[in-house]
PDB file of N, CA and C in Angstrom:
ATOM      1  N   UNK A   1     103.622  25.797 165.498  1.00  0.00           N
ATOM      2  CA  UNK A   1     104.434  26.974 165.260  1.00  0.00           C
ATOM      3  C   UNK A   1     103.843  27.837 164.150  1.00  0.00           C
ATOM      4  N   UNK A   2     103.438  27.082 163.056  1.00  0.00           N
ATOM      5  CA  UNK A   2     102.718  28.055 162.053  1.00  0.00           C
ATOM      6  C   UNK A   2     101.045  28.691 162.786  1.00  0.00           C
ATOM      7  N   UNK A   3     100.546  27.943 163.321  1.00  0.00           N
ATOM      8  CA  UNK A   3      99.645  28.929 163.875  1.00  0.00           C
ATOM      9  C   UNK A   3      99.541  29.835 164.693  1.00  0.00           C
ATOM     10  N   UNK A   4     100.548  30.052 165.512  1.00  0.00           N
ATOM     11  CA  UNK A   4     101.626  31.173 166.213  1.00  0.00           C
ATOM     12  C   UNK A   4     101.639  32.771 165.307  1.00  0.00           C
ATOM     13  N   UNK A   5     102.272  32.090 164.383  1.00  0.00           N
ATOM     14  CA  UNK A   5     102.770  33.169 162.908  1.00  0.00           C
ATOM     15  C   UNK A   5     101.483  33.596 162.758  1.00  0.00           C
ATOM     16  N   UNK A   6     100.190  33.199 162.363  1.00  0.00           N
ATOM     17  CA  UNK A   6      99.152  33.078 161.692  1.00  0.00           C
ATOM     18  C   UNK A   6      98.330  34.209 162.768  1.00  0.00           C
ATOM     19  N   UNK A   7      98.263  33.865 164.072  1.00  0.00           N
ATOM     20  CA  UNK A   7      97.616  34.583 165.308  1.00  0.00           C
ATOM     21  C   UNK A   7      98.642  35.777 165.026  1.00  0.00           C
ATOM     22  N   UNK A   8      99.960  35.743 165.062  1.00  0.00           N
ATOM     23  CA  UNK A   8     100.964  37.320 165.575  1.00  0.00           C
ATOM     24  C   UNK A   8     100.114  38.307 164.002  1.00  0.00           C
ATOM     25  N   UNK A   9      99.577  37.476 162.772  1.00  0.00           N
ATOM     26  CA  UNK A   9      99.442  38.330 161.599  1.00  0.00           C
ATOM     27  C   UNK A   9      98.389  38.463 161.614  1.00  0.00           C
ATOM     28  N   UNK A  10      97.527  37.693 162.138  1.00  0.00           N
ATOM     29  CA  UNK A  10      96.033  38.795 162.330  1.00  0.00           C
ATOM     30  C   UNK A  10      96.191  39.576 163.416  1.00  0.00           C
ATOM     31  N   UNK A  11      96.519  39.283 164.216  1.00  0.00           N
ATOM     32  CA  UNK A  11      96.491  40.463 165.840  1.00  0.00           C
ATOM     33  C   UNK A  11      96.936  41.853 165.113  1.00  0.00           C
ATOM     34  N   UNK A  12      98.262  41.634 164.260  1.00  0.00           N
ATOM     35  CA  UNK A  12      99.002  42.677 163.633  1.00  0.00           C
ATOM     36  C   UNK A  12      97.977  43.396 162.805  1.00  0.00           C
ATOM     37  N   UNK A  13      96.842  42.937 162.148  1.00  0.00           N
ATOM     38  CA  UNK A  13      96.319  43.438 161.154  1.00  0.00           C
ATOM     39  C   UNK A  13      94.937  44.117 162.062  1.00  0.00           C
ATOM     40  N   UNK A  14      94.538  43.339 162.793  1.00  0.00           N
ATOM     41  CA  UNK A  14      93.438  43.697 163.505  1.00  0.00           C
ATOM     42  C   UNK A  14      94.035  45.428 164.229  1.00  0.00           C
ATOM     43  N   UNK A  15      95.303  45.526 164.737  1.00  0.00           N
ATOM     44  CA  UNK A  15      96.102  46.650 165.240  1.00  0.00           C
ATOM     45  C   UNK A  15      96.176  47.466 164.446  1.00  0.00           C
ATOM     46  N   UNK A  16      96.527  47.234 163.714  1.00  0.00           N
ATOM     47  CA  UNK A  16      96.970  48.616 162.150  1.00  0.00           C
ATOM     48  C   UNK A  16      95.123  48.963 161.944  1.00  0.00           C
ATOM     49  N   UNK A  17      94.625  48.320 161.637  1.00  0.00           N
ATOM     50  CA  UNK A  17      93.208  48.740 161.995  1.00  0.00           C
ATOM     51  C   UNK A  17      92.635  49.236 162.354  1.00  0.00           C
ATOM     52  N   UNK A  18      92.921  49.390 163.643  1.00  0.00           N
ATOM     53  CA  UNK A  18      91.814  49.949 164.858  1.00  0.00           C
ATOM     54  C   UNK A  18      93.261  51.270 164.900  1.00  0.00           C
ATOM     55  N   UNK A  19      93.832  51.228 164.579  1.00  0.00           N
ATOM     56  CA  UNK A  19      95.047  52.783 164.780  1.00  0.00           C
ATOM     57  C   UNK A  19      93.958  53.243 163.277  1.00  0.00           C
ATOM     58  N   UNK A  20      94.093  52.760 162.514  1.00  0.00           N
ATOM     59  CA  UNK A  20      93.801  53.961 161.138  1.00  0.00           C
ATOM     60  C   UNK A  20      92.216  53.860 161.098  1.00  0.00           C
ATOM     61  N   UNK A  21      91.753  53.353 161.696  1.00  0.00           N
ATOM     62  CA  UNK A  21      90.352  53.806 162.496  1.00  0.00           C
ATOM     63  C   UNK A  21      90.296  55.269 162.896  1.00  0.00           C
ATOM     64  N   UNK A  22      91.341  54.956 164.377  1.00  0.00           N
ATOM     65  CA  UNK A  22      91.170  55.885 164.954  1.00  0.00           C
ATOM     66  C   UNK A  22      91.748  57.146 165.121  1.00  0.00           C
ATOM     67  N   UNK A  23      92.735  57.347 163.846  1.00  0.00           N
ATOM     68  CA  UNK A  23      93.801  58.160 163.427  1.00  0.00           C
ATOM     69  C   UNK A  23      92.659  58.711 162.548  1.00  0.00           C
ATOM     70  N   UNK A  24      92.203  58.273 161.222  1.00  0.00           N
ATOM     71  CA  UNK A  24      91.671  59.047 160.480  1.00  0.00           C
ATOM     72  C   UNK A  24      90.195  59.240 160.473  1.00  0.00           C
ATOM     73  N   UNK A  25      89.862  59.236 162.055  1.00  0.00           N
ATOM     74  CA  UNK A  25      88.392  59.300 162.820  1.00  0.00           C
ATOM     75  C   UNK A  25      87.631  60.843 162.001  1.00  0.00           C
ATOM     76  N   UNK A  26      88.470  61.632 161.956  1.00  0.00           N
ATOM     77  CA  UNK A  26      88.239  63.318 161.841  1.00  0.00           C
ATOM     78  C   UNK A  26      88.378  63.320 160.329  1.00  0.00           C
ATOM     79  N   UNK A  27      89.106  62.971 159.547  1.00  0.00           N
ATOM     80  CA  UNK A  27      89.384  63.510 158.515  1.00  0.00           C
ATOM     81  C   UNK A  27      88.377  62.590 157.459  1.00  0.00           C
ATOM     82  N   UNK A  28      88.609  63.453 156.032  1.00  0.00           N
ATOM     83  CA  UNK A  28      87.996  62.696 155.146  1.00  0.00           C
ATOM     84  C   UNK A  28      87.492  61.559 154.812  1.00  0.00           C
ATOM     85  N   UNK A  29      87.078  60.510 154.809  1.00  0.00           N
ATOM     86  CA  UNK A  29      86.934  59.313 155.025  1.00  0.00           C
ATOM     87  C   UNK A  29      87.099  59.017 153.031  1.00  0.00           C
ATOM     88  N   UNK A  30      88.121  58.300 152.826  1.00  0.00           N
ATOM     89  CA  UNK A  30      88.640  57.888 151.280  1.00  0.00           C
ATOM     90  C   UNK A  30      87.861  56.468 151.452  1.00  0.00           C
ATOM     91  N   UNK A  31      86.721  55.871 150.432  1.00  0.00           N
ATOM     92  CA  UNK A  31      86.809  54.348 150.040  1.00  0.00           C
ATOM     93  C   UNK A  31      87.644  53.359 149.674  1.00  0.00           C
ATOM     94  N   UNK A  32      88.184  52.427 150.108  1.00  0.00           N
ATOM     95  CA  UNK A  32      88.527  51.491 149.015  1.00  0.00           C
ATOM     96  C   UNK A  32      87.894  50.860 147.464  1.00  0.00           C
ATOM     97  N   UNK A  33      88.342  51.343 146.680  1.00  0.00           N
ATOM     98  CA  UNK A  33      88.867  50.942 145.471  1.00  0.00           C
ATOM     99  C   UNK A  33      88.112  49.372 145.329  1.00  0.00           C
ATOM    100  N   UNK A  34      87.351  48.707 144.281  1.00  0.00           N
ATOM    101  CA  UNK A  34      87.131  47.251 144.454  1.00  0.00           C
ATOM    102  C   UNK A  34      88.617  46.988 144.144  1.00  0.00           C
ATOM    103  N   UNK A  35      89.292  47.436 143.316  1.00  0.00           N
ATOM    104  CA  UNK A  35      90.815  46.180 143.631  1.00  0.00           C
ATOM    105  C   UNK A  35      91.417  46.475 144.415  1.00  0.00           C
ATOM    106  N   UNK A  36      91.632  47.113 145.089  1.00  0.00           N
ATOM    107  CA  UNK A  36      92.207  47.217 146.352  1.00  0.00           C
ATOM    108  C   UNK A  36      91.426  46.623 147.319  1.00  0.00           C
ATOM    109  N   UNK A  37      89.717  46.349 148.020  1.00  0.00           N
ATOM    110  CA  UNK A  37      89.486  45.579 148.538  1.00  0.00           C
ATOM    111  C   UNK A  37      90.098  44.268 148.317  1.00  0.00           C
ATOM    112  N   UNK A  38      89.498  43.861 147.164  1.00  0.00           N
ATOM    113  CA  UNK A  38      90.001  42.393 146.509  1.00  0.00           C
ATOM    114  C   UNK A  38      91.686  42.196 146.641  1.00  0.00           C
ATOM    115  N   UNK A  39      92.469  43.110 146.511  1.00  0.00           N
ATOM    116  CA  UNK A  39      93.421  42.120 146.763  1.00  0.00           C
ATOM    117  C   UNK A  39      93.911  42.391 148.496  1.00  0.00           C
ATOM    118  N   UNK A  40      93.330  43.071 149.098  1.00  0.00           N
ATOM    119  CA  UNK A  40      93.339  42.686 150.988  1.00  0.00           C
ATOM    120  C   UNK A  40      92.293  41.005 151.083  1.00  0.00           C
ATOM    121  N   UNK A  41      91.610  40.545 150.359  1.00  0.00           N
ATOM    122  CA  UNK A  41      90.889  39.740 150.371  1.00  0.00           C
ATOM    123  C   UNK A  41      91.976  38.675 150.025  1.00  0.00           C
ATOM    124  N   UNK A  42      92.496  38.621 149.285  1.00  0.00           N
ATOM    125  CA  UNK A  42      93.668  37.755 148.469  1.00  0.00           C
ATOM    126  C   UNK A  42      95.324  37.452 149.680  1.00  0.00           C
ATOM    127  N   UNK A  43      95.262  38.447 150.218  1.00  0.00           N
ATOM    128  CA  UNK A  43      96.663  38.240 151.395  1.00  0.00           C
ATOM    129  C   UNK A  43      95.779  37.977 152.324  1.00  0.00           C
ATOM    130  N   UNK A  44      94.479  38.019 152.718  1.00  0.00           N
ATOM    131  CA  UNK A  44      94.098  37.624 154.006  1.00  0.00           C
ATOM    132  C   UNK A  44      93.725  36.358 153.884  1.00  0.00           C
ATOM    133  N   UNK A  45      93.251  36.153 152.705  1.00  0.00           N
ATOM    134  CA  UNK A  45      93.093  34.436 152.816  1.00  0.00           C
ATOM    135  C   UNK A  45      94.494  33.675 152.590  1.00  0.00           C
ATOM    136  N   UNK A  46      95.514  34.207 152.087  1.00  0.00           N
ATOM    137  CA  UNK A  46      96.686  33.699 152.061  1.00  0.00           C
ATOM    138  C   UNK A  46      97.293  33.701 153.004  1.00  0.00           C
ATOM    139  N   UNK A  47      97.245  34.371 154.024  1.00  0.00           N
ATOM    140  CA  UNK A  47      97.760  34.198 155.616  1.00  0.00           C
ATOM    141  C   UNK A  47      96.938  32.893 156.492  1.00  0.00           C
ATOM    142  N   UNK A  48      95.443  32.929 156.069  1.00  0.00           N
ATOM    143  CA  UNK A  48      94.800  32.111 157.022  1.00  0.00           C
ATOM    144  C   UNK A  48      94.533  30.814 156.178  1.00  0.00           C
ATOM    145  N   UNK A  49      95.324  30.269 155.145  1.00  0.00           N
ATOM    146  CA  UNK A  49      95.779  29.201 154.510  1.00  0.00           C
ATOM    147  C   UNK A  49      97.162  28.868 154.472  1.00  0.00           C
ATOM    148  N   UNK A  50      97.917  29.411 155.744  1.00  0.00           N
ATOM    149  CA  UNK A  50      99.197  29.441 155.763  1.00  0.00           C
ATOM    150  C   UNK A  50      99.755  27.999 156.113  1.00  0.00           C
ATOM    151  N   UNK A  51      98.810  27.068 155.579  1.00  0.00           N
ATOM    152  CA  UNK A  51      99.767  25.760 156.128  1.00  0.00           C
ATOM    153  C   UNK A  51     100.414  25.049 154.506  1.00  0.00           C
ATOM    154  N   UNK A  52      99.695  25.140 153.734  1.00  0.00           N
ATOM    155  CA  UNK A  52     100.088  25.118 152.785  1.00  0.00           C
ATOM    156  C   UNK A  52     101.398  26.351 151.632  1.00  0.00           C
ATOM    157  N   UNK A  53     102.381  26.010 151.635  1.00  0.00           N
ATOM    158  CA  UNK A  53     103.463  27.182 151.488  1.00  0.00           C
ATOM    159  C   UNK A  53     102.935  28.077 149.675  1.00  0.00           C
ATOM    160  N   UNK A  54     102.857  26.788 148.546  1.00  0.00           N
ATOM    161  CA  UNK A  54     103.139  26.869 147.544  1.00  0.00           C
ATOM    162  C   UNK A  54     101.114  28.076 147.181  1.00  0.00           C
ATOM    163  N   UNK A  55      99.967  27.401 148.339  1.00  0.00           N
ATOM    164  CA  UNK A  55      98.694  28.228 147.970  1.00  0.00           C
ATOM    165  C   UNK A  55      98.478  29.352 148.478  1.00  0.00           C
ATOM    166  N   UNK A  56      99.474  29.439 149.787  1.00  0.00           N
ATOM    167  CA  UNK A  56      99.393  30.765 150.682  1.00  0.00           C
ATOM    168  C   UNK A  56     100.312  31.598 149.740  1.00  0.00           C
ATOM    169  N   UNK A  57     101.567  31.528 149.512  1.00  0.00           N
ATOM    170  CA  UNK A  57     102.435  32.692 148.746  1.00  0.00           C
ATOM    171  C   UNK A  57     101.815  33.057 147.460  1.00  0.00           C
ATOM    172  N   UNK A  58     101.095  31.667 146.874  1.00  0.00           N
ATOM    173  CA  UNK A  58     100.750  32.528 145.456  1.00  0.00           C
ATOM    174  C   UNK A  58      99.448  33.288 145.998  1.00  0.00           C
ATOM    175  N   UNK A  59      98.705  33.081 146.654  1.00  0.00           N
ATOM    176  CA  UNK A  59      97.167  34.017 146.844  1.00  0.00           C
ATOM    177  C   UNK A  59      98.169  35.648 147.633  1.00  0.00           C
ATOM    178  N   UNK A  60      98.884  35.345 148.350  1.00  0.00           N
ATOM    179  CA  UNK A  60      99.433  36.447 148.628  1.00  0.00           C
ATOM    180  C   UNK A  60     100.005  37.836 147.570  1.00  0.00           C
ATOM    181  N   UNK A  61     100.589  36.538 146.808  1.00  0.00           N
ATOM    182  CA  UNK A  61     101.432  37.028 145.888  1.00  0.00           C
ATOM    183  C   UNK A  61     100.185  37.815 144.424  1.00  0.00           C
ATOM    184  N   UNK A  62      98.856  37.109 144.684  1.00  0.00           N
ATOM    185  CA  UNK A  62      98.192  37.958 143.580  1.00  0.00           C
ATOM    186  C   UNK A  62      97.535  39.352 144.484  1.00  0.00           C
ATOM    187  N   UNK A  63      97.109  39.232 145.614  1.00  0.00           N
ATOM    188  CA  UNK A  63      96.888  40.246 146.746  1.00  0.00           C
ATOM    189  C   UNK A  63      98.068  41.646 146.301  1.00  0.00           C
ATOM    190  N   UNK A  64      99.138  41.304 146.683  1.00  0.00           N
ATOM    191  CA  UNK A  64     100.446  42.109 146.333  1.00  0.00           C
ATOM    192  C   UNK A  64     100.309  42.916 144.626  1.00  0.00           C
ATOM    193  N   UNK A  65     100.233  42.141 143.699  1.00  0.00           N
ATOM    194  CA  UNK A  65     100.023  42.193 142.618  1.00  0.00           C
ATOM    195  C   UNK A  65      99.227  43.178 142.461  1.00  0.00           C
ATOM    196  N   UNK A  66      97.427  42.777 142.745  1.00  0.00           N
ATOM    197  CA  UNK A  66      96.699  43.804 142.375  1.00  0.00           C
ATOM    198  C   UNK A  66      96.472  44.988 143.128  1.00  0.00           C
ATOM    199  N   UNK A  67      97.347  45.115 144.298  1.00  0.00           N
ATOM    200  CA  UNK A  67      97.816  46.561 145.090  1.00  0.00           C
ATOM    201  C   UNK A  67      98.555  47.495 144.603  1.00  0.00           C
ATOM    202  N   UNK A  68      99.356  46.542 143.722  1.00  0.00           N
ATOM    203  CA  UNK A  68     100.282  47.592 142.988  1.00  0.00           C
ATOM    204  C   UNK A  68      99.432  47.998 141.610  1.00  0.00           C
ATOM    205  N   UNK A  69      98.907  47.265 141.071  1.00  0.00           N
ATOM    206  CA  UNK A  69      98.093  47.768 139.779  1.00  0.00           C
ATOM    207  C   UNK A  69      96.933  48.843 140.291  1.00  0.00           C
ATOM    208  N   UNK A  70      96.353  48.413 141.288  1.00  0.00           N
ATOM    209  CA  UNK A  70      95.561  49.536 142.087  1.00  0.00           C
ATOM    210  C   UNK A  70      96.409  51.094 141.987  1.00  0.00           C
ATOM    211  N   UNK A  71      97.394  50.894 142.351  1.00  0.00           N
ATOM    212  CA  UNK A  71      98.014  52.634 142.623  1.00  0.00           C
ATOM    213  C   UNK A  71      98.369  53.225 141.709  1.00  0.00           C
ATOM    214  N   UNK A  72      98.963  51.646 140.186  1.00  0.00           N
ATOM    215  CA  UNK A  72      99.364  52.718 139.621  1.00  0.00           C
ATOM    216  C   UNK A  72      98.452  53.193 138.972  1.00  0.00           C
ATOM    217  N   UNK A  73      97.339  52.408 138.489  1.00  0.00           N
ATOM    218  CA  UNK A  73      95.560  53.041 138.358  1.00  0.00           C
ATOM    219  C   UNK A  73      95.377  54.290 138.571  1.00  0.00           C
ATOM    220  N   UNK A  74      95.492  54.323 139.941  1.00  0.00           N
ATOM    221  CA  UNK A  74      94.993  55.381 140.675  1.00  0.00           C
ATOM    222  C   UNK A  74      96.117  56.726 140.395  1.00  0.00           C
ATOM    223  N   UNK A  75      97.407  56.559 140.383  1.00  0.00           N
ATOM    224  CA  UNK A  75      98.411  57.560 140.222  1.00  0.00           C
ATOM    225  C   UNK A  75      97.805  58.162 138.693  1.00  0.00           C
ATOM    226  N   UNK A  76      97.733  57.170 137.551  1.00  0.00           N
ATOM    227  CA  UNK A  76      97.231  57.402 136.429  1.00  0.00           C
ATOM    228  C   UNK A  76      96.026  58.266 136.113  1.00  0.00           C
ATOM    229  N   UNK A  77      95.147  58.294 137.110  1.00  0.00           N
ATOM    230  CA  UNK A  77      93.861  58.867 137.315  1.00  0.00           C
ATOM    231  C   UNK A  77      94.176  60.665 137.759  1.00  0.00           C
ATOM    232  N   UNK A  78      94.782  60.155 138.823  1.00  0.00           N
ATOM    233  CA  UNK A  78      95.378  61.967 139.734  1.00  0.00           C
ATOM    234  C   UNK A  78      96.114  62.793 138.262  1.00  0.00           C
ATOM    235  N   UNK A  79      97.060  62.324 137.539  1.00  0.00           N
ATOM    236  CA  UNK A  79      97.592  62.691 136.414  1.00  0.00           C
ATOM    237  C   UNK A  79      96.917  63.757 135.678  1.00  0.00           C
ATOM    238  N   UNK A  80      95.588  62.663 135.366  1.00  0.00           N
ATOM    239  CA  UNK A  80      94.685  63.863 134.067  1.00  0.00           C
ATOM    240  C   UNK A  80      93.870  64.587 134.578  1.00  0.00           C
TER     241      UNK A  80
END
């Protein structure tokens, strides 16, 4: 059953993907950020270590973390 979950959240991710692929085909092309790579690196290995509850939520949970420090970075930056 957990590898069920595990397949529906990559398929899901592989999807959102290939849409903002092909949605923002034309327009500007923005980089990722190294912390913003790094923490998609941090929820993706926390999904595909999903058998373990207590190593998957915390790697998730630092993924989450440095997404939000990423923006507000970045909000901080647009500012000045």
């Amino acid at each position: 059953m957990d590898n069920l979950y595990i397949l529906i959240s990559i398929i899901a991710l592989i999807i959102i993907t290939a849409l903002i692929f092909f949605v923002k085909k034309n327009k500007k092309q923005k980089r990722l950020s190294p912390l913003a790579g790094l923490s998609f690196i941090f929820v993706i290995v926390g999904i595909i270590f999903g058998d373990d509850g207590m190593i998957s939520y915390g790697l998730m949970a630092i993924g989450i973390i440095l997404a939000i420090a990423d923006m507000f970075l970045k909000s901080k930056s647009k500012k000045k």
